[in-house]
C-alpha atoms as a PDB file:
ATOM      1  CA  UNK A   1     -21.060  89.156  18.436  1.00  0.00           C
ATOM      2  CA  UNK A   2     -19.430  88.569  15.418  1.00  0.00           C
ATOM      3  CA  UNK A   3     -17.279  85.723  14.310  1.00  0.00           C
ATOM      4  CA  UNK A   4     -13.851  87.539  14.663  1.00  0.00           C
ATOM      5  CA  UNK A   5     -15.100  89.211  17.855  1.00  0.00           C
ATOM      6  CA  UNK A   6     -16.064  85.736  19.013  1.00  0.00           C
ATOM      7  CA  UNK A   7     -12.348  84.494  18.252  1.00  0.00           C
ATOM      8  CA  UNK A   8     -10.307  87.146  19.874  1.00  0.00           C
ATOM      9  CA  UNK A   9     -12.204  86.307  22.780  1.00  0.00           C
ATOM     10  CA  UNK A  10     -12.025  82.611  22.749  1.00  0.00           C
ATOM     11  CA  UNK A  11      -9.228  81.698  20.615  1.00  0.00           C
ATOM     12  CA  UNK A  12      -7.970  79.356  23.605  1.00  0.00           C
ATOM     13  CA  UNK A  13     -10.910  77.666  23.067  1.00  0.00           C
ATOM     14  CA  UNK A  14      -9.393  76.543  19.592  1.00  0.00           C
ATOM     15  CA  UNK A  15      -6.634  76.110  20.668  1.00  0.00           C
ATOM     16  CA  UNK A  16      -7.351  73.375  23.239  1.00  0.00           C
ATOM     17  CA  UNK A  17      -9.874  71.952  20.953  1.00  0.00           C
ATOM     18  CA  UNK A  18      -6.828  71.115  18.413  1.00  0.00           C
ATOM     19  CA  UNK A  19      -4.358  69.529  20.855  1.00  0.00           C
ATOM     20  CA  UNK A  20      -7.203  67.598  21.909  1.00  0.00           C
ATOM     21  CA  UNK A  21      -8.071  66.055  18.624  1.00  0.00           C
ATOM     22  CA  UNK A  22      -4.430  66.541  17.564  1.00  0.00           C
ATOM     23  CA  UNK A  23      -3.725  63.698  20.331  1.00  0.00           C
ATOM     24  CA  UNK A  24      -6.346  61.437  18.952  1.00  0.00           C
ATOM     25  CA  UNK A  25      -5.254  58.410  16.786  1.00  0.00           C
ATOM     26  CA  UNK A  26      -6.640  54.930  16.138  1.00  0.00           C
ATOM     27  CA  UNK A  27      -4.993  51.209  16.292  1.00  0.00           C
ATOM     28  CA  UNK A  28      -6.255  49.109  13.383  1.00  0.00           C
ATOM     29  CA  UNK A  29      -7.645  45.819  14.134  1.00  0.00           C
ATOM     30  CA  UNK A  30      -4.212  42.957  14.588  1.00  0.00           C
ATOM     31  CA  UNK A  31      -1.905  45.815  15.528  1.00  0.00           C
ATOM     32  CA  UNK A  32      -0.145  46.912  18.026  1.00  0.00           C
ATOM     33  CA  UNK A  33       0.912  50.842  18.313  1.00  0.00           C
ATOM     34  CA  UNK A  34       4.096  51.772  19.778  1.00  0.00           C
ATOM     35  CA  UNK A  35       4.381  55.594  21.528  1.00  0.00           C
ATOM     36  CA  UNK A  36       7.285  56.962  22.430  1.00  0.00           C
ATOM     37  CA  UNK A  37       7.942  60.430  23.927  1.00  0.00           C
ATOM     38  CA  UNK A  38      10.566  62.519  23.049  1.00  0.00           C
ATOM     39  CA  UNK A  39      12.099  59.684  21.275  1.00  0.00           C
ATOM     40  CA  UNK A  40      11.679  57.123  24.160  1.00  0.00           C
ATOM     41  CA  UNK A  41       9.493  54.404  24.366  1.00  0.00           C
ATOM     42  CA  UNK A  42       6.504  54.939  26.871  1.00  0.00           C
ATOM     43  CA  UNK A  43       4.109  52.481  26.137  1.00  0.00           C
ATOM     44  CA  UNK A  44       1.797  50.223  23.929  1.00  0.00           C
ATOM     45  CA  UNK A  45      -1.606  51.611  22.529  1.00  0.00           C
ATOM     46  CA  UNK A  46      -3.902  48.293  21.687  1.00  0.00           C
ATOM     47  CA  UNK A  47      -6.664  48.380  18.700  1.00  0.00           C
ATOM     48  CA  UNK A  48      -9.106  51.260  18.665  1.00  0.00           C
ATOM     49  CA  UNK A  49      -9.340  54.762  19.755  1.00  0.00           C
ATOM     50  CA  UNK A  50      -6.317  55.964  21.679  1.00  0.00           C
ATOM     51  CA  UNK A  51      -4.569  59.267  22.893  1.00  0.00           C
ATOM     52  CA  UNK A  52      -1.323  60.684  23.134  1.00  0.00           C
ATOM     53  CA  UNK A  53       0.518  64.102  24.363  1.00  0.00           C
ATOM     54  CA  UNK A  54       0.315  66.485  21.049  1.00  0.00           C
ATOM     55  CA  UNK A  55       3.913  67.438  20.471  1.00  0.00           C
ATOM     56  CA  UNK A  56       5.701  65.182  23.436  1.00  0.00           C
ATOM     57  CA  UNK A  57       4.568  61.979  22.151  1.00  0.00           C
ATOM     58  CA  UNK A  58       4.366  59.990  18.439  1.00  0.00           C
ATOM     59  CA  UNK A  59       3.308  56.956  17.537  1.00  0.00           C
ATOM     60  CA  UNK A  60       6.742  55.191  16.351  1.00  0.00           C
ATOM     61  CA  UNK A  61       5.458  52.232  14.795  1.00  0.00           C
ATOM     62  CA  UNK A  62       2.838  49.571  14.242  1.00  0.00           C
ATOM     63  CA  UNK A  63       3.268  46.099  14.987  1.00  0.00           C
ATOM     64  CA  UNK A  64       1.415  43.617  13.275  1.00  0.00           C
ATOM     65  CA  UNK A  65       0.486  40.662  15.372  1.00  0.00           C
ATOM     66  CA  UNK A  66      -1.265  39.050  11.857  1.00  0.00           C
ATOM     67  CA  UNK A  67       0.813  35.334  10.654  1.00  0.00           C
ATOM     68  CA  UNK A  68       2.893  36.175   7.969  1.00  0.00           C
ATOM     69  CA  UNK A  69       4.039  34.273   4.919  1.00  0.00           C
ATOM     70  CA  UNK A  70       6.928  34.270   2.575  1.00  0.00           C
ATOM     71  CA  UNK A  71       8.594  31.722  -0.317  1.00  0.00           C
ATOM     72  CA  UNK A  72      11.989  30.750   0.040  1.00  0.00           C
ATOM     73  CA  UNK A  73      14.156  29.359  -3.158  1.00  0.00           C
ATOM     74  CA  UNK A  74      17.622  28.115  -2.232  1.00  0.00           C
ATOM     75  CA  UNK A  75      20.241  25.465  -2.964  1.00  0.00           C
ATOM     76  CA  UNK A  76      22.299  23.018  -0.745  1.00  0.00           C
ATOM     77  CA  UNK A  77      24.741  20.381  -0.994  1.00  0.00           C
ATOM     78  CA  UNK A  78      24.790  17.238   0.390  1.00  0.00           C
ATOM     79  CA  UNK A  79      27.624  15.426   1.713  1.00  0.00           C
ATOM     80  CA  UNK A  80      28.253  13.552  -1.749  1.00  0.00           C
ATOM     81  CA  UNK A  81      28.326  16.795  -3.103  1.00  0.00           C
ATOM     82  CA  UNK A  82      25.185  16.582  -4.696  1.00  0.00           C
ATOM     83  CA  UNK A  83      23.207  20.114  -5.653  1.00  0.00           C
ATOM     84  CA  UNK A  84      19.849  19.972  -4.198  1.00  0.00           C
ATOM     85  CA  UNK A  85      16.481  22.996  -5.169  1.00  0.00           C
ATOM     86  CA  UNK A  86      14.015  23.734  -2.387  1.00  0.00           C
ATOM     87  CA  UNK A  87      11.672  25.376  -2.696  1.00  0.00           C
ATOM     88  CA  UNK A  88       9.703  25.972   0.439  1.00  0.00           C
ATOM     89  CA  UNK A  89       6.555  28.381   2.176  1.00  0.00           C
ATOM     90  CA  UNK A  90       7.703  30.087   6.006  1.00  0.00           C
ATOM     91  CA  UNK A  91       4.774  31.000   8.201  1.00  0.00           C
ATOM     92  CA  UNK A  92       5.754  33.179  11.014  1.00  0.00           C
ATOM     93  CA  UNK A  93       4.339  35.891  13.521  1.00  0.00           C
ATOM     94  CA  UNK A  94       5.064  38.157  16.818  1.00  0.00           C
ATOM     95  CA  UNK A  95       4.903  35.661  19.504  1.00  0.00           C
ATOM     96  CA  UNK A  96       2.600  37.649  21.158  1.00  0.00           C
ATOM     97  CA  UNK A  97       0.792  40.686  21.926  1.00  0.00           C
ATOM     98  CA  UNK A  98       2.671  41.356  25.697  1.00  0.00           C
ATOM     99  CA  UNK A  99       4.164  44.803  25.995  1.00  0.00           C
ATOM    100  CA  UNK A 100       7.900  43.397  26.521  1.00  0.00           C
ATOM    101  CA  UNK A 101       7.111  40.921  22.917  1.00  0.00           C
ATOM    102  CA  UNK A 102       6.367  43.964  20.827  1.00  0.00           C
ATOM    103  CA  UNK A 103       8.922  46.195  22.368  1.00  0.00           C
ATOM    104  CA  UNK A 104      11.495  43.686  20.744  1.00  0.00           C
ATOM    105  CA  UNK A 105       9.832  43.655  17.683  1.00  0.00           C
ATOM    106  CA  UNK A 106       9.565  47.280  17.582  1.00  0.00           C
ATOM    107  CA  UNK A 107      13.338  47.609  18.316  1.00  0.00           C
ATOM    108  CA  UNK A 108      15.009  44.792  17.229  1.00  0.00           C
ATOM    109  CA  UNK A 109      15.861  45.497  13.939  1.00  0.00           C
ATOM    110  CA  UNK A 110      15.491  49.056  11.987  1.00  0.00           C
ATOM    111  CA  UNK A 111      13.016  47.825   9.426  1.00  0.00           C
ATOM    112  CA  UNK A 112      11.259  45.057   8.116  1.00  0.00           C
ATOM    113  CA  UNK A 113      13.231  43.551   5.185  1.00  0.00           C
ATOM    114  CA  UNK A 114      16.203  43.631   7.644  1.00  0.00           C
ATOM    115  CA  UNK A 115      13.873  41.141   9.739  1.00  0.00           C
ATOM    116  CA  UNK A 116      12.725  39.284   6.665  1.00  0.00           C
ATOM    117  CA  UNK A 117      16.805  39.087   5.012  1.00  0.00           C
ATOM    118  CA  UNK A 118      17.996  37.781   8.878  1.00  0.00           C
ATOM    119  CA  UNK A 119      15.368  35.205   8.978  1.00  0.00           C
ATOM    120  CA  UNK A 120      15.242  33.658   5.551  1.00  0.00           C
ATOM    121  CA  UNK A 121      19.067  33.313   5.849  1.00  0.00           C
ATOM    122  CA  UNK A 122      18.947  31.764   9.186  1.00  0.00           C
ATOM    123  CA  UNK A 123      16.646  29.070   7.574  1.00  0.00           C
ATOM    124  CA  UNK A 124      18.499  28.278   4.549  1.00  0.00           C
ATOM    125  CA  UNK A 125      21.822  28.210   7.127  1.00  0.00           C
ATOM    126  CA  UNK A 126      19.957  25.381   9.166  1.00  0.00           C
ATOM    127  CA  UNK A 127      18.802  23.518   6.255  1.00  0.00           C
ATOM    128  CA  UNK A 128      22.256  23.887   4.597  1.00  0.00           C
ATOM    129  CA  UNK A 129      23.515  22.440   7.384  1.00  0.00           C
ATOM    130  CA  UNK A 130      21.079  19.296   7.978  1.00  0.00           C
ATOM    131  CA  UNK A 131      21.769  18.633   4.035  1.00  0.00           C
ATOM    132  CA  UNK A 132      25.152  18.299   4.006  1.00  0.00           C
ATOM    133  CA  UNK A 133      25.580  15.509   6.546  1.00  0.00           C
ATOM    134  CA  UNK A 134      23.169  13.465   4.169  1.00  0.00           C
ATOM    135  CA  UNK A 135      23.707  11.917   0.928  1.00  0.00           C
ATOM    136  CA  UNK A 136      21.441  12.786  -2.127  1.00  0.00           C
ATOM    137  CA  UNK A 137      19.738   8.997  -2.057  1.00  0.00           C
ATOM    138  CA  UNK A 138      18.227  10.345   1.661  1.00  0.00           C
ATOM    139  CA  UNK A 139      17.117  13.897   1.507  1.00  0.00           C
ATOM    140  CA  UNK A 140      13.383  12.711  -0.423  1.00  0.00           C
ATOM    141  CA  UNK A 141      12.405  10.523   2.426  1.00  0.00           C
ATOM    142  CA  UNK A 142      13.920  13.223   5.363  1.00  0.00           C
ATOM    143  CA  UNK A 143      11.922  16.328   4.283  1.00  0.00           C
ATOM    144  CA  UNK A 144       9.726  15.965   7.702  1.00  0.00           C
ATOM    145  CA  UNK A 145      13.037  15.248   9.679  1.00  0.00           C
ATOM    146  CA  UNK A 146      14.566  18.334   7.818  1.00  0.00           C
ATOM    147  CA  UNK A 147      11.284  20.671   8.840  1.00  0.00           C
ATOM    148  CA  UNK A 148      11.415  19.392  12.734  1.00  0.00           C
ATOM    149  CA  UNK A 149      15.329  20.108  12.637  1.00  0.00           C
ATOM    150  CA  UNK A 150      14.883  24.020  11.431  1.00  0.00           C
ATOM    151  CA  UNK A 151      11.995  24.328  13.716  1.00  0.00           C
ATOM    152  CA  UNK A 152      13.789  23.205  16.457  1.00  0.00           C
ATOM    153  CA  UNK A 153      16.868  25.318  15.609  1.00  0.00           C
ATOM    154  CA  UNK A 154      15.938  28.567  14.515  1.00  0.00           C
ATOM    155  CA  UNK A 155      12.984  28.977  17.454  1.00  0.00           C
ATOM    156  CA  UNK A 156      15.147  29.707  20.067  1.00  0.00           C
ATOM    157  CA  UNK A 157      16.366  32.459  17.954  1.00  0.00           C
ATOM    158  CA  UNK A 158      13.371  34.353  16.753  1.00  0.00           C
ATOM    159  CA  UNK A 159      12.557  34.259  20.705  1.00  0.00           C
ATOM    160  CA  UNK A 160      14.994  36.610  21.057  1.00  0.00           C
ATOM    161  CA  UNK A 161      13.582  38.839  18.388  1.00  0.00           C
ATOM    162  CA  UNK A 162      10.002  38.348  19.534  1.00  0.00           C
ATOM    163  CA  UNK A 163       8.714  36.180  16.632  1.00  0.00           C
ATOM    164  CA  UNK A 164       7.489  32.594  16.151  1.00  0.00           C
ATOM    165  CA  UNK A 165       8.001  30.007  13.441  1.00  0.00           C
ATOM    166  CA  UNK A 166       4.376  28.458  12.720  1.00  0.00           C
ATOM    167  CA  UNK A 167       5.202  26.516  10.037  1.00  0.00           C
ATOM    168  CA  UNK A 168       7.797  25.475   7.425  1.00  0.00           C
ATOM    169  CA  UNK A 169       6.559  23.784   4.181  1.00  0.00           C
ATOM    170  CA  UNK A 170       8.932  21.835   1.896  1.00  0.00           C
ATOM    171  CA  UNK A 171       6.789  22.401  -1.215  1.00  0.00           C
ATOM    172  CA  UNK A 172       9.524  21.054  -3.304  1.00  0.00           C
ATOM    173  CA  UNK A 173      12.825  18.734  -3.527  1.00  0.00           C
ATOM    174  CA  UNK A 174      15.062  18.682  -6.561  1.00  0.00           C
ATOM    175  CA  UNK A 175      18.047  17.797  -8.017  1.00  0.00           C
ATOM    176  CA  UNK A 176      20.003  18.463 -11.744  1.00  0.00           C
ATOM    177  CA  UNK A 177      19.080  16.908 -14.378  1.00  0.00           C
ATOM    178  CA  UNK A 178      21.710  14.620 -14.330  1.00  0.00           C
ATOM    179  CA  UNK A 179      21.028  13.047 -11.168  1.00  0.00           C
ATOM    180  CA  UNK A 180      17.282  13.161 -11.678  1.00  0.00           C
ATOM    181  CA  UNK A 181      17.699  11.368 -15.169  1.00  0.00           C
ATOM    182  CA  UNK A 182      20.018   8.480 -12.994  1.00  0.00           C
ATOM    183  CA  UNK A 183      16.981   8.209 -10.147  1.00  0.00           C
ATOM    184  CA  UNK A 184      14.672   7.674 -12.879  1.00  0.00           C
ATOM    185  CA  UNK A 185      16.678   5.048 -13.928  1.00  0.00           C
ATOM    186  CA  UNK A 186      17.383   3.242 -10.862  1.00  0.00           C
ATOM    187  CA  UNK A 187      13.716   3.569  -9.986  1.00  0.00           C
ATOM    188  CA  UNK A 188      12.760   1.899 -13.681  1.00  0.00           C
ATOM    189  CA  UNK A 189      15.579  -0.701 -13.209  1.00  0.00           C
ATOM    190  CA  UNK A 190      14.025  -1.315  -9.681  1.00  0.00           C
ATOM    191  CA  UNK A 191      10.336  -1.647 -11.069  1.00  0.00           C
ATOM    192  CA  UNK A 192      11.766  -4.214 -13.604  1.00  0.00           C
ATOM    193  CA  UNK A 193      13.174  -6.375 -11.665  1.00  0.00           C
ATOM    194  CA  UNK A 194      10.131  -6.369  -8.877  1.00  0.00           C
ATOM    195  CA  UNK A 195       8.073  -7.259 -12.014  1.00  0.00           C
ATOM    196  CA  UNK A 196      10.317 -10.064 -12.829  1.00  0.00           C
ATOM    197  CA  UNK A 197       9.965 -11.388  -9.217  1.00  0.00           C
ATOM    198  CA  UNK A 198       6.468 -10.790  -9.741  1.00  0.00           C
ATOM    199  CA  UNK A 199       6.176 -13.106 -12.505  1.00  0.00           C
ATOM    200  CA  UNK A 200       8.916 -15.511 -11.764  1.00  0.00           C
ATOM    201  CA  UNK A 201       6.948 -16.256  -8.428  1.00  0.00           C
ATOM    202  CA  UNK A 202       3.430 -16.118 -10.425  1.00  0.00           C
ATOM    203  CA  UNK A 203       4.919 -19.209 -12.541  1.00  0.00           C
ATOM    204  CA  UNK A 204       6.468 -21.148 -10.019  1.00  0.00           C
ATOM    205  CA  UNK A 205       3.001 -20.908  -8.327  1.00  0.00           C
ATOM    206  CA  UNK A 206       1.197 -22.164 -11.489  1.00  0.00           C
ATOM    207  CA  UNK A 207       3.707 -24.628 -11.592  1.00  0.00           C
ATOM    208  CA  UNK A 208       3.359 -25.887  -8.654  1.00  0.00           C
ATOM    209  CA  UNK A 209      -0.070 -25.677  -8.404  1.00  0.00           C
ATOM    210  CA  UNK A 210      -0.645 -27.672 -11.837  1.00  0.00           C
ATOM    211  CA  UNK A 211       1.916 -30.277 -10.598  1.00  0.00           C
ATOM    212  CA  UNK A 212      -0.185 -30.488  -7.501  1.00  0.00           C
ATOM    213  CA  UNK A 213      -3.235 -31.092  -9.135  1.00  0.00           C
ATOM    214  CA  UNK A 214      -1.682 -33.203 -11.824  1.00  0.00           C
ATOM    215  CA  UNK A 215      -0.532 -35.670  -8.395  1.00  0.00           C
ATOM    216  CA  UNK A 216      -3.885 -35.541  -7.483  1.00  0.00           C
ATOM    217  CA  UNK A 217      -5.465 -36.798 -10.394  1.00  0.00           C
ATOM    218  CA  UNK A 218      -3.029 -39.118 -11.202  1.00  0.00           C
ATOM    219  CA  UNK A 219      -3.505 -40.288  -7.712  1.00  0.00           C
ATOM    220  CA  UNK A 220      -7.288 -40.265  -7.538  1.00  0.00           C
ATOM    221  CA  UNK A 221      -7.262 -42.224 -11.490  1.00  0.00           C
ATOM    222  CA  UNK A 222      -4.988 -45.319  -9.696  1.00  0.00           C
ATOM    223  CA  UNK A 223      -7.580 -45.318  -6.919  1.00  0.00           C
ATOM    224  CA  UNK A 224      -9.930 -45.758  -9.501  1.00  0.00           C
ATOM    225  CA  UNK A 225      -8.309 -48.358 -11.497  1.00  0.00           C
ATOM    226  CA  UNK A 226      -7.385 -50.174  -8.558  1.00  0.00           C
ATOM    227  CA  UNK A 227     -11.011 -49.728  -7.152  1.00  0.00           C
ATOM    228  CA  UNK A 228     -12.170 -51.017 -10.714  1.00  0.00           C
ATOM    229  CA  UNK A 229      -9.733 -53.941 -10.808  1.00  0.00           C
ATOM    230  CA  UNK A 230     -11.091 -54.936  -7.660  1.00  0.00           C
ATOM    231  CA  UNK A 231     -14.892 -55.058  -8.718  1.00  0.00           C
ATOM    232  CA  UNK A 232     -13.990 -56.627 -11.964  1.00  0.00           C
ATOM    233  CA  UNK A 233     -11.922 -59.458 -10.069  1.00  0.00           C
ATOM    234  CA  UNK A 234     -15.168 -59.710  -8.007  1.00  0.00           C
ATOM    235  CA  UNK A 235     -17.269 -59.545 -10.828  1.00  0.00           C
ATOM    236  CA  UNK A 236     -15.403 -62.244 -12.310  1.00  0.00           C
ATOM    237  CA  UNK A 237     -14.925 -64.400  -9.423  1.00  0.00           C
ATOM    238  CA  UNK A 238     -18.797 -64.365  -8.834  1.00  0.00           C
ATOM    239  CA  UNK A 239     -19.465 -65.043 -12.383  1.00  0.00           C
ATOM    240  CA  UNK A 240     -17.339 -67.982 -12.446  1.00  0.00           C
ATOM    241  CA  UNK A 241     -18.665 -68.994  -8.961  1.00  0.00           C
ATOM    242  CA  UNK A 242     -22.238 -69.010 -10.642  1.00  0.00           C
ATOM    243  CA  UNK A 243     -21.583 -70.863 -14.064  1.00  0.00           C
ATOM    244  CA  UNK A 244     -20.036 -73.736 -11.863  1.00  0.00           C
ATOM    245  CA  UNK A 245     -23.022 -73.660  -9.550  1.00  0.00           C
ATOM    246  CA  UNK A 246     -25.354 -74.095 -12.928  1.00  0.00           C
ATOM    247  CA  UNK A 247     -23.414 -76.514 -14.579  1.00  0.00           C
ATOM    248  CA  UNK A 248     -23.783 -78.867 -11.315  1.00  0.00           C
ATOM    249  CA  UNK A 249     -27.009 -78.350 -10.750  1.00  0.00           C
ATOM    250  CA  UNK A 250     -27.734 -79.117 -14.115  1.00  0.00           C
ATOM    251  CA  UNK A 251     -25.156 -82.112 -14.122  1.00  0.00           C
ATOM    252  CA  UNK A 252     -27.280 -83.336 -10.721  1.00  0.00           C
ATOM    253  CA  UNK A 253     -30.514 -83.265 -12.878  1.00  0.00           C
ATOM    254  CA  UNK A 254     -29.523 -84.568 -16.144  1.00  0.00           C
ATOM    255  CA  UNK A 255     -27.788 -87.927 -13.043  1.00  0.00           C
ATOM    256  CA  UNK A 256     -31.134 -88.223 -11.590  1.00  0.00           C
ATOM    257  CA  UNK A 257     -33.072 -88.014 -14.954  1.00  0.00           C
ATOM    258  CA  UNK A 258     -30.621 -90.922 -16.399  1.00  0.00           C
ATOM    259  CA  UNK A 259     -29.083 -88.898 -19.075  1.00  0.00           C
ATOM    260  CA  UNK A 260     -26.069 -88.129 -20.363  1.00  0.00           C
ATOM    261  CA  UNK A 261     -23.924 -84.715 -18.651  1.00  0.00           C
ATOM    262  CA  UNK A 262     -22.191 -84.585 -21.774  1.00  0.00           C
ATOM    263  CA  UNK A 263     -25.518 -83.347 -23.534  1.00  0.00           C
ATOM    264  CA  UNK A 264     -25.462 -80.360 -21.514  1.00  0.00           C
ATOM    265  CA  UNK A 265     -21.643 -79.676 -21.102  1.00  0.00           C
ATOM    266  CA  UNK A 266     -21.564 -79.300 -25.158  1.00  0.00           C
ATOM    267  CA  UNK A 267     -24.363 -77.303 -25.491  1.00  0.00           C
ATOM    268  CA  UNK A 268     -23.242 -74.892 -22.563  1.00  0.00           C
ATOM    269  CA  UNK A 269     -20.110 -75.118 -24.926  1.00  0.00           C
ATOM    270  CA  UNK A 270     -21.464 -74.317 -27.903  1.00  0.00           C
ATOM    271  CA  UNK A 271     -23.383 -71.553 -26.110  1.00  0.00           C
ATOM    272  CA  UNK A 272     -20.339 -69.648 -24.876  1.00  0.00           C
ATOM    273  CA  UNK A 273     -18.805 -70.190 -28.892  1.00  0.00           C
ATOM    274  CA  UNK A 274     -21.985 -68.059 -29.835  1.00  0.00           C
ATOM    275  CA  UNK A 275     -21.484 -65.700 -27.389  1.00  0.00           C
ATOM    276  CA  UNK A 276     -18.031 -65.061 -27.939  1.00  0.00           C
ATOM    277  CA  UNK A 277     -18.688 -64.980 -31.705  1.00  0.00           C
ATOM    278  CA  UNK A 278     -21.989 -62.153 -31.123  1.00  0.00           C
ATOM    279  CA  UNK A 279     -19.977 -59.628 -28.562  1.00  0.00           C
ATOM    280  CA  UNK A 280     -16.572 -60.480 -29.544  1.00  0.00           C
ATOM    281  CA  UNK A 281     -16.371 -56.743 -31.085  1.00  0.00           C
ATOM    282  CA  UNK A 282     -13.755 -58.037 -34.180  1.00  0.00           C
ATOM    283  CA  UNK A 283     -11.481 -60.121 -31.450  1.00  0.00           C
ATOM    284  CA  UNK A 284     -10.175 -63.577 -32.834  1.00  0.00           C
ATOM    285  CA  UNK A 285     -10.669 -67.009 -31.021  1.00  0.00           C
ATOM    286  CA  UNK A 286      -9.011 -70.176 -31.996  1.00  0.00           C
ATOM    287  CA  UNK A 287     -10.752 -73.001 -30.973  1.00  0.00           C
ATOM    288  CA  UNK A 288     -10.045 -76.721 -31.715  1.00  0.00           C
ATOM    289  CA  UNK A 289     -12.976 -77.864 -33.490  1.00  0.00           C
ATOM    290  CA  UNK A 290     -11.183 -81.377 -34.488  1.00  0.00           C
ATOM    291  CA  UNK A 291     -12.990 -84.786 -32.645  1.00  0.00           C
ATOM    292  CA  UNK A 292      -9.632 -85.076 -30.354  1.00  0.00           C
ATOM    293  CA  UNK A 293     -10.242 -81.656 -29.782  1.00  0.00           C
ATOM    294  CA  UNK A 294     -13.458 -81.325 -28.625  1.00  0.00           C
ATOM    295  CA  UNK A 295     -12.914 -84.519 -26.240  1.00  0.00           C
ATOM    296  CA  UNK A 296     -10.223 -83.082 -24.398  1.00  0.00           C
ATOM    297  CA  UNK A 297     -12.582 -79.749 -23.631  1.00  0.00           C
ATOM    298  CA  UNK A 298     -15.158 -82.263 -22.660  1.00  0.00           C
ATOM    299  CA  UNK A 299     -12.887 -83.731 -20.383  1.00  0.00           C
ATOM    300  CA  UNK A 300     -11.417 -80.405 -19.232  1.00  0.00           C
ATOM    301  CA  UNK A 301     -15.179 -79.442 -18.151  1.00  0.00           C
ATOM    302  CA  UNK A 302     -16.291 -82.607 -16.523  1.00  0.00           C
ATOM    303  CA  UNK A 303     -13.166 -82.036 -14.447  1.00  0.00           C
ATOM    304  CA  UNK A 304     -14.388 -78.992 -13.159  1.00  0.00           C
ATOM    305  CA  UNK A 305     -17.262 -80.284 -12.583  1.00  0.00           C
ATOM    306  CA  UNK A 306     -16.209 -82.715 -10.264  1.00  0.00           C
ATOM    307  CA  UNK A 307     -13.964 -79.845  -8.597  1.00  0.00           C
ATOM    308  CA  UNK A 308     -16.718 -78.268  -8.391  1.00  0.00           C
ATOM    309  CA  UNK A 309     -19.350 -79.995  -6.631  1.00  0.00           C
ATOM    310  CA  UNK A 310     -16.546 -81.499  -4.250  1.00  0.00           C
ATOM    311  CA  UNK A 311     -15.692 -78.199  -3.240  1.00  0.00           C
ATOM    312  CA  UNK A 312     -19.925 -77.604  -2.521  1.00  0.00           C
ATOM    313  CA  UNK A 313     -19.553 -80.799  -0.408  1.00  0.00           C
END
């Protein structure tokens, strides 16, 4: 049998074999088909091979389930009427993959940029918003404050259209050149005068601290003098206490021996004239050297002599 007698006979073979394959179709891997029939929806065909009804049934789109990014450039005005840039990253994707999620996704809005226009203005309503009931001085320190408020806001709506906000970046805050050129200024005028602080407390530290130890040595020198004065008035106390004990022991010998105390009183004399004369160091001592002179020393000595050794009695 030939091949056109073998087609006459079983063209319904072909013909069943190309609905069949006709009504084969595949999902892609983070996608979710939607059928419909007739225009209708019917149901949800998940990644890999599916079927449909040749001719009844289409598939009428496919849903990504993937996280989706887009950049957002806008202005605002805060409430001192100050014109403030963001620039900032969206994250979003279908909430998830249930049948009655991607039928509003499917359905919600006729194409993509329709769903991309609604919710990048929804955003830059909400943060338009938050902005203007600041002043410019706030919005740098509120950018997290300013990413929880649109999250909060806007996730209640893109419920209703079957998506989810994942994150909202604030990449970038400015202002016009004017008003950036006056921060700068405030911030320099700012650092200035924390460095003057700075330094003003870094001398009145050294100040105080070289005062302090100035007291202390000042204090710690008169306890040395006065520990010094002490000695010396010791030193010169037991000196004197000494030459008085010699000169009456040597008095009591030259008694007992039958000679003279005056021998021995002028040549202890004339002993201290040398001595004062050898470690003076170039100081001056007047002295009386006359015969009325020298016999009132004598006299002055044998006086405290007799002090002296009446004191030892």
């Amino acid at each position: 049998m030939d091949a056109a007698n073998w087609i006459s006979h079983y063209w319904w073979i072909l013909v069943l074999a190309f609905i069949v394959f006709s009504g084969l179709f595949t999902i892609s891997q983070g996608y979710v088909g939607v059928i419909t029939r007739l225009g209708r929806y019917t149901r949800v065909a998940r990644p890999g091979l599916n079927f449909k009804i040749p001719l009844l049934e289409s598939v009428a789109r496919k849903v990504s389930i993937q996280n989706r990014s887009v950049e957002l450039e806008f202005q605002a005005v805060t409430a001192d009427q100050a014109n403030v840039y963001f620039k900032s990253m969206l994250l979003y994707s279908v909430q998830n993959a249930e049948e009655e999620t991607i039928k509003k996704v499917a359905f919600k809005f006729f194409a993509d940029k329709d769903l991309m226009q609604a919710l990048i203005r929804t955003i830059e309503g909400n943060i338009r918003s938050f902005v203007a009931t600041k002043k410019q001085a706030e919005i740098l320190a509120l950018r997290k404050e300013i990413v929880e408020y649109v999250k909060t806001e806007i996730d209640l709506q893109l419920e209703t259209w079957g998506y989810h906000l994942q994150d909202l970046q604030i990449n970038d805050i400015t202002f016009d050149k004017l008003i950036l050129d006056s921060m700068s200024r405030v911030v320099a005028s700012n650092n200035l005068k924390a460095a003057a602080e700075n330094e003003g407390q870094a001398l009145l530290i050294t100040k105080t601290k070289a005062a302090e130890a100035e007291g202390n040595a000042i204090k710690i020198s008169a306890e040395a003098e006065k520990e010094a004065a002490r000695l010396r008035g010791q030193g010169v106390a037991l000196f004197r206490q000494e030459v008085a004990k010699g000169m009456t022991e040597a008095a009591e010998q030259m008694k007992q021996a039958n000679l003279d105390t005056n021998v021995i009183l002028f040549s202890m004399w004339t002993e201290a004239i040398k001595n004062f004369a050898e470690y003076g160091k170039g100081n001056v001592i007047f002295l009386d050297g006359s015969p009325d002179g020298m016999e009132g020393t004598m006299k002055q000595i044998q006086a405290l002599m007799v002090k002296q050794a009446g004191v030892g009695k």
